[in-house]
N, C-alpha and C. Protein backbone atom coordinates (compact mmCIF):
# COMPACT_ATOMS: atom_id res chain seq x y z
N UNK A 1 18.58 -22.40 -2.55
CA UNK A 1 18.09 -21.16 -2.01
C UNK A 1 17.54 -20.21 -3.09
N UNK A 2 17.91 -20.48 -4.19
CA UNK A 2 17.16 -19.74 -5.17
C UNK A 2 15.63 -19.59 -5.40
N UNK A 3 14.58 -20.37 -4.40
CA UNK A 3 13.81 -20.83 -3.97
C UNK A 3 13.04 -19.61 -3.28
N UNK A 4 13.92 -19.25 -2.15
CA UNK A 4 13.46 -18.25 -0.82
C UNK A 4 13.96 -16.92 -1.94
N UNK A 5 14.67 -16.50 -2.76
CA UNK A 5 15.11 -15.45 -3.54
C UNK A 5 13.52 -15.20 -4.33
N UNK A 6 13.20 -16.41 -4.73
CA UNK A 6 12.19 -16.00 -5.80
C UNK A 6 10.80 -15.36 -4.76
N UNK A 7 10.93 -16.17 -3.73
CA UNK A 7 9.82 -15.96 -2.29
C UNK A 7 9.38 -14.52 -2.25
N UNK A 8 11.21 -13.98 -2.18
CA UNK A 8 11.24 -12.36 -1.71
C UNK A 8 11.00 -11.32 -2.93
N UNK A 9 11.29 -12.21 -4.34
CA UNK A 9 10.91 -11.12 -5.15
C UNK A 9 9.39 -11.22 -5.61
N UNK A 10 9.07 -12.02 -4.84
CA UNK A 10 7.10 -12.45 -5.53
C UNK A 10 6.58 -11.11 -4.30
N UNK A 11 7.26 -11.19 -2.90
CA UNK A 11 7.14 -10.37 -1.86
C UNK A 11 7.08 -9.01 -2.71
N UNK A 12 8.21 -8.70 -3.13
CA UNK A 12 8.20 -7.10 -3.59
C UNK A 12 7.11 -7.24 -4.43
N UNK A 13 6.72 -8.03 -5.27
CA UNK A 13 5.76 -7.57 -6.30
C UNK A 13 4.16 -7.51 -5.76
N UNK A 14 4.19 -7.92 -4.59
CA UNK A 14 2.84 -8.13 -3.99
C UNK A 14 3.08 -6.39 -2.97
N UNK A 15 4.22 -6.14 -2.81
CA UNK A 15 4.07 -4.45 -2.00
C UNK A 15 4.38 -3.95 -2.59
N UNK A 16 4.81 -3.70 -4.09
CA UNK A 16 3.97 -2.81 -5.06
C UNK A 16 3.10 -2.45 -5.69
N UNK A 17 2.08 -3.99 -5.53
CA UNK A 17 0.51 -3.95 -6.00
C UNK A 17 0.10 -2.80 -5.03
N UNK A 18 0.21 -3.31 -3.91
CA UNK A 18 -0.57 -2.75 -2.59
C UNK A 18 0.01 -1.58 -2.87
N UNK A 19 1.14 -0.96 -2.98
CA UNK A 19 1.61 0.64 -3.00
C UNK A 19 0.86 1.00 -4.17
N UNK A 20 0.53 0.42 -5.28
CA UNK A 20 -0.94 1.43 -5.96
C UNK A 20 -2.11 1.33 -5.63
N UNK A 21 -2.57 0.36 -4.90
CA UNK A 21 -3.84 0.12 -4.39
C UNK A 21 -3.67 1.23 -3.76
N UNK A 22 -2.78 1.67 -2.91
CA UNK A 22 -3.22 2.77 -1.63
C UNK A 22 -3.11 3.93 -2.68
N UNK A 23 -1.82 3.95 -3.40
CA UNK A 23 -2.55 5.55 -4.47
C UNK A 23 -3.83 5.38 -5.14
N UNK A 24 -4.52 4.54 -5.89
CA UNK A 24 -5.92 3.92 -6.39
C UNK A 24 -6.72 5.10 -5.02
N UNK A 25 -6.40 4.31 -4.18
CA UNK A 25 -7.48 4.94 -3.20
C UNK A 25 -7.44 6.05 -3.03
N UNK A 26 -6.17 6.34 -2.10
CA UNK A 26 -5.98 8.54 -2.17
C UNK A 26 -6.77 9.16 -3.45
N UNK A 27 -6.13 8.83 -4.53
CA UNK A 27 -6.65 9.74 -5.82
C UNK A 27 -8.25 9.81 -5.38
N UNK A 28 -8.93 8.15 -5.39
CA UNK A 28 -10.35 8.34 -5.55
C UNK A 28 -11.15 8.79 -3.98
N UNK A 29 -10.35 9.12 -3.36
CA UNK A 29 -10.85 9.99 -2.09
C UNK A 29 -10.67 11.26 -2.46
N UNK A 30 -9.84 11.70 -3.20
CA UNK A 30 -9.95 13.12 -3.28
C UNK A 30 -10.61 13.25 -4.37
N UNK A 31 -10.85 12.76 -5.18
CA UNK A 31 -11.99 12.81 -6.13
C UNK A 31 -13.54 12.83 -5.70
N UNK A 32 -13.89 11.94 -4.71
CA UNK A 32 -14.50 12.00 -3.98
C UNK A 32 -15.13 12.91 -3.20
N UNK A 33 -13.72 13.54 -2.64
CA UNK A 33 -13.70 14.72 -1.85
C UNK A 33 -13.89 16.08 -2.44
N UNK A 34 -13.80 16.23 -3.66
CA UNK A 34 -13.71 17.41 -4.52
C UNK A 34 -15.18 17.68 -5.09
N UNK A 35 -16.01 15.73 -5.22
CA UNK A 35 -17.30 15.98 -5.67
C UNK A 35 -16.91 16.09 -7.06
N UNK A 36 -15.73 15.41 -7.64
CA UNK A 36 -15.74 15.26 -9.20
C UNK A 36 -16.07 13.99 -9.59
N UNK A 37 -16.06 13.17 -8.49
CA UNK A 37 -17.28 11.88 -8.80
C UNK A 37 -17.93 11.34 -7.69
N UNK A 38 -19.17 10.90 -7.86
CA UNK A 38 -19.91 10.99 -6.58
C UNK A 38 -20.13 9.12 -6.56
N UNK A 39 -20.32 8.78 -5.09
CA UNK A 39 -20.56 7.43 -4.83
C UNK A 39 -22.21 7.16 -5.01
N UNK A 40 -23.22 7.77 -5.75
CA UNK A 40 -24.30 7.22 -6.36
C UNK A 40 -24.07 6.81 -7.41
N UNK A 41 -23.02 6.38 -8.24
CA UNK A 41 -22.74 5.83 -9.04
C UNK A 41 -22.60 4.31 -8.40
N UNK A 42 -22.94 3.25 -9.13
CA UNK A 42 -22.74 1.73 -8.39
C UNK A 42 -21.44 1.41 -8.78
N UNK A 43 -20.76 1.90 -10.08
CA UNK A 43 -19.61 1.14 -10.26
C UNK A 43 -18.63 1.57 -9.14
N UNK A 44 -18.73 3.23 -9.72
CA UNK A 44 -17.65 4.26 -8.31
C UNK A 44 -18.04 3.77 -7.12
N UNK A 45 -19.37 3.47 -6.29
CA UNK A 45 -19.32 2.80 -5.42
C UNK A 45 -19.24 1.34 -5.20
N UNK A 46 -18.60 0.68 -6.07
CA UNK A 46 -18.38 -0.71 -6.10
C UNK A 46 -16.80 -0.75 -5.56
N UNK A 47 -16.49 0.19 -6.59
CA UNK A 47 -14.27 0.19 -6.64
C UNK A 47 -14.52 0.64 -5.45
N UNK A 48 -15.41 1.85 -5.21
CA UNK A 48 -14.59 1.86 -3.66
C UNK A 48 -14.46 1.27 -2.30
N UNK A 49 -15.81 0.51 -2.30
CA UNK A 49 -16.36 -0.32 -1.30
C UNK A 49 -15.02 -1.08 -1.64
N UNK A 50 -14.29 -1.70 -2.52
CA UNK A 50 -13.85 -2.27 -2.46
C UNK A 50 -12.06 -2.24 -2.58
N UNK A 51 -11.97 -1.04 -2.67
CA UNK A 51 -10.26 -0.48 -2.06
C UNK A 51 -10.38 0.06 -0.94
N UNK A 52 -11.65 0.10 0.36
CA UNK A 52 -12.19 0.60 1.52
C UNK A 52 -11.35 -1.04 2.17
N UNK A 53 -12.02 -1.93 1.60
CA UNK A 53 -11.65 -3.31 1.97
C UNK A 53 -10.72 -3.82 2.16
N UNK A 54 -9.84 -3.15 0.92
CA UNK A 54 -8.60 -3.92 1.01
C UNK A 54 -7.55 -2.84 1.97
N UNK A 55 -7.99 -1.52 1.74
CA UNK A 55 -7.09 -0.83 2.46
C UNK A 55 -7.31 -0.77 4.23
N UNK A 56 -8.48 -0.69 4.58
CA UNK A 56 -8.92 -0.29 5.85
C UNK A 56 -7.46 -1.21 6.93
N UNK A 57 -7.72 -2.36 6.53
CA UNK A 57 -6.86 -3.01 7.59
C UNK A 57 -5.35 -2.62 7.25
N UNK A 58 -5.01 -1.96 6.30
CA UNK A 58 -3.28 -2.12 6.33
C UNK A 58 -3.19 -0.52 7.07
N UNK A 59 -4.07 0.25 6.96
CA UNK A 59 -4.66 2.07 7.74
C UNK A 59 -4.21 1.62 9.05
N UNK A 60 -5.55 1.12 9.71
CA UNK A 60 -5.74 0.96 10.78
C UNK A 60 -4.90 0.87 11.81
N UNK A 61 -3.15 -0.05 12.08
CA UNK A 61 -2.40 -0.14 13.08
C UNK A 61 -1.71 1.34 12.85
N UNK A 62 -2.20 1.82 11.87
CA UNK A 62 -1.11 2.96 11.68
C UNK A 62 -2.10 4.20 12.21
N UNK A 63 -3.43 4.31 12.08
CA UNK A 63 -4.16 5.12 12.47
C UNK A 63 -4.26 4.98 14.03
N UNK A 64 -3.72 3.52 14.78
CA UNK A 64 -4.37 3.53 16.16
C UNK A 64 -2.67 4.30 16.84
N UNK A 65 -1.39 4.52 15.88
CA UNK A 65 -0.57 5.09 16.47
C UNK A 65 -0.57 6.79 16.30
N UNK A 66 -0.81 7.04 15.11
CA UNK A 66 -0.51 8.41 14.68
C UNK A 66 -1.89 9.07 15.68
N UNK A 67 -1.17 10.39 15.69
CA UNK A 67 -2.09 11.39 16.62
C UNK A 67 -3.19 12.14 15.26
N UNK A 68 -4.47 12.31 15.77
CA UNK A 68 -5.20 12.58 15.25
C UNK A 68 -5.40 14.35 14.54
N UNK A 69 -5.22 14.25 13.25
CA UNK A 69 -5.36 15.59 12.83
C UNK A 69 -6.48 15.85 11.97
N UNK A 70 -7.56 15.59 12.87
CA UNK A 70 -9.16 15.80 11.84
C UNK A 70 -9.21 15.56 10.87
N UNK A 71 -9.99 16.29 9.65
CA UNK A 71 -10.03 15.41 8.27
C UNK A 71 -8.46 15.19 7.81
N UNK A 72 -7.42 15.53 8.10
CA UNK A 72 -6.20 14.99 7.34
C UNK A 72 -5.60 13.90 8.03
N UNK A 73 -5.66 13.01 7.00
CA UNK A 73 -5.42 11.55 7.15
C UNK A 73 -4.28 11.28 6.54
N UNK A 74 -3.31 11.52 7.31
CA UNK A 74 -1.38 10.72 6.84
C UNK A 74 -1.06 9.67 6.50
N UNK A 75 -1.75 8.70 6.98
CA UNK A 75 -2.07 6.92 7.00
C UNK A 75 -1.52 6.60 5.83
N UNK A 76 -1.84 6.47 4.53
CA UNK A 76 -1.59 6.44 3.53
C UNK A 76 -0.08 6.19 3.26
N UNK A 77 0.07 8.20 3.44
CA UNK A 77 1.49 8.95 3.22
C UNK A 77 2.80 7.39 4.47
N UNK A 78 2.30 7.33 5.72
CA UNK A 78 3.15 6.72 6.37
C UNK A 78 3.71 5.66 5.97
N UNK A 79 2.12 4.52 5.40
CA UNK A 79 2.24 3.06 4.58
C UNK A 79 3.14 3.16 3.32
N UNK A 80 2.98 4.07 3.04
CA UNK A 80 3.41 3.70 1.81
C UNK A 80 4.84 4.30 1.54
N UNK A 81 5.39 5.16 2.84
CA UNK A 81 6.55 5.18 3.40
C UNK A 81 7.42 3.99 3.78
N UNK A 82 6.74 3.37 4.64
CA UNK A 82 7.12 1.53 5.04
C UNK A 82 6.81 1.07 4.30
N UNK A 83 6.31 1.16 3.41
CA UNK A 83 6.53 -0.21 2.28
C UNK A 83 7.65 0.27 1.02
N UNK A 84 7.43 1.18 0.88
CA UNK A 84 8.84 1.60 0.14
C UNK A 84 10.24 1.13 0.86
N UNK A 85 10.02 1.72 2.24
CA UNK A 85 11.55 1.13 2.74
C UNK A 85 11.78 -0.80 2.24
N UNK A 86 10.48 -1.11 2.82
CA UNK A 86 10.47 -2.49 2.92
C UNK A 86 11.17 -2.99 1.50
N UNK A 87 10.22 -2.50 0.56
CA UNK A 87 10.68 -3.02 -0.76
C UNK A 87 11.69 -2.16 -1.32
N UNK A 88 12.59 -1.39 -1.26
CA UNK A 88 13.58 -0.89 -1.78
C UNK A 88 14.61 -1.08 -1.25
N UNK A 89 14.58 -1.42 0.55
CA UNK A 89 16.13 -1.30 1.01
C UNK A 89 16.09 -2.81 1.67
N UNK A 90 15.07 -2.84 2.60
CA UNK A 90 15.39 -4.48 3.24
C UNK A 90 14.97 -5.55 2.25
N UNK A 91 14.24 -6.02 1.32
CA UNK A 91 14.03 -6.90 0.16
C UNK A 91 15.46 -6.82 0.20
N UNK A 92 15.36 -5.28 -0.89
CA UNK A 92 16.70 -5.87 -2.02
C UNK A 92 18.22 -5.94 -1.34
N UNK A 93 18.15 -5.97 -0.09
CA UNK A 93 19.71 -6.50 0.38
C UNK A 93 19.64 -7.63 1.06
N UNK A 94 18.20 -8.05 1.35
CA UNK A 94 18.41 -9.93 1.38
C UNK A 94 18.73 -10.20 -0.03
N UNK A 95 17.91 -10.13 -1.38
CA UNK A 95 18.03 -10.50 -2.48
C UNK A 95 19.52 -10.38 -2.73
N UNK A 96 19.75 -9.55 -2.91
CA UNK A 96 21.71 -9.03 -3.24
C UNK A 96 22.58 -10.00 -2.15
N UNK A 97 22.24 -10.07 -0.43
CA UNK A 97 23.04 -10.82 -0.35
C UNK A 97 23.16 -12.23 -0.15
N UNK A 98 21.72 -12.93 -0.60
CA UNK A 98 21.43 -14.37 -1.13
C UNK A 98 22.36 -14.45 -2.13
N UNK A 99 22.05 -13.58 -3.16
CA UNK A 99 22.34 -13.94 -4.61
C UNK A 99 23.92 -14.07 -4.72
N UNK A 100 24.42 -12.99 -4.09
CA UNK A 100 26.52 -12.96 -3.57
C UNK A 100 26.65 -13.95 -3.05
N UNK A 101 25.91 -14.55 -2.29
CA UNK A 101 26.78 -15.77 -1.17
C UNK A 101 26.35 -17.16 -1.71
N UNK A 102 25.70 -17.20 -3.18
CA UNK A 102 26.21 -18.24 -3.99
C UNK A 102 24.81 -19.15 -3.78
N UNK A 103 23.90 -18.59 -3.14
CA UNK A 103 22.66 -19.51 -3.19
C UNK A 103 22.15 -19.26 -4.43
C-alpha cells in the first residue's frame, strides 16, 4: 500500500500546482484590471490565454452554483477554499491513516 500513499501525495502536489495557477491568474487579472499590464502584449497575452485554459473549467461548476455578483468574481476565493480543505485535511488523514495501519 505504500503504492496508493505515494498516489495521494503526487495528488497533493498536483492541488498545489493548481492552487498557484489560480493565484498566477487572480494577480494577473487584477493587473489586468488595474491596466498595469495590458493584453497587446503577445507574451502577457499568451500566459493568459493560457491560465484562461487551464482555469476556466475548474471556475465554471463553481460559477454555475454561486449567485451572481457582477464584476466580483469569488470563484477563485471558493476553489481554492476546496482545495485547501482537500489537500490539508482529507489527503493528509488518508496519508496518516495508511501510514499508522502499517501499509
Amino acid at each position: 500500500m505504500a503504492f496508493l500513499i505515494m498516489l495521494l501525495q503526487i495528488l497533493q502536489l498536483l492541488l498545489t500546482v493548481i492552487s498557484w495557477i489560480i493565484i498566477a491568474h487572480a494577480i494577473m487579472s487584477w493587473l489586468i484590471g488595474f491596466n498595469v499590464i495590458n493584453t497587446y502584449n503577445e507574451f502577457v497575452r499568451t500566459i493568459w490565454n493560457a491560465l484562461e485554459r487551464i482555469t476556466r473549467p475548474i471556475y465554471n461548476p463553481v460559477r454555475r452554483i454561486m449567485p451572481d455578483f457582477g464584476a466580483l468574481d469569488l470563484s477563485p476565493i471558493v476553489v481554492l477554499l476546496i482545495l485547501y480543505i482537500l489537500n490539508n485535511y482529507v489527503l493528509n488523514t488518508l496519508i496518516a491513516q495508511l501510514a499508522s495501519s502499517g501499509y
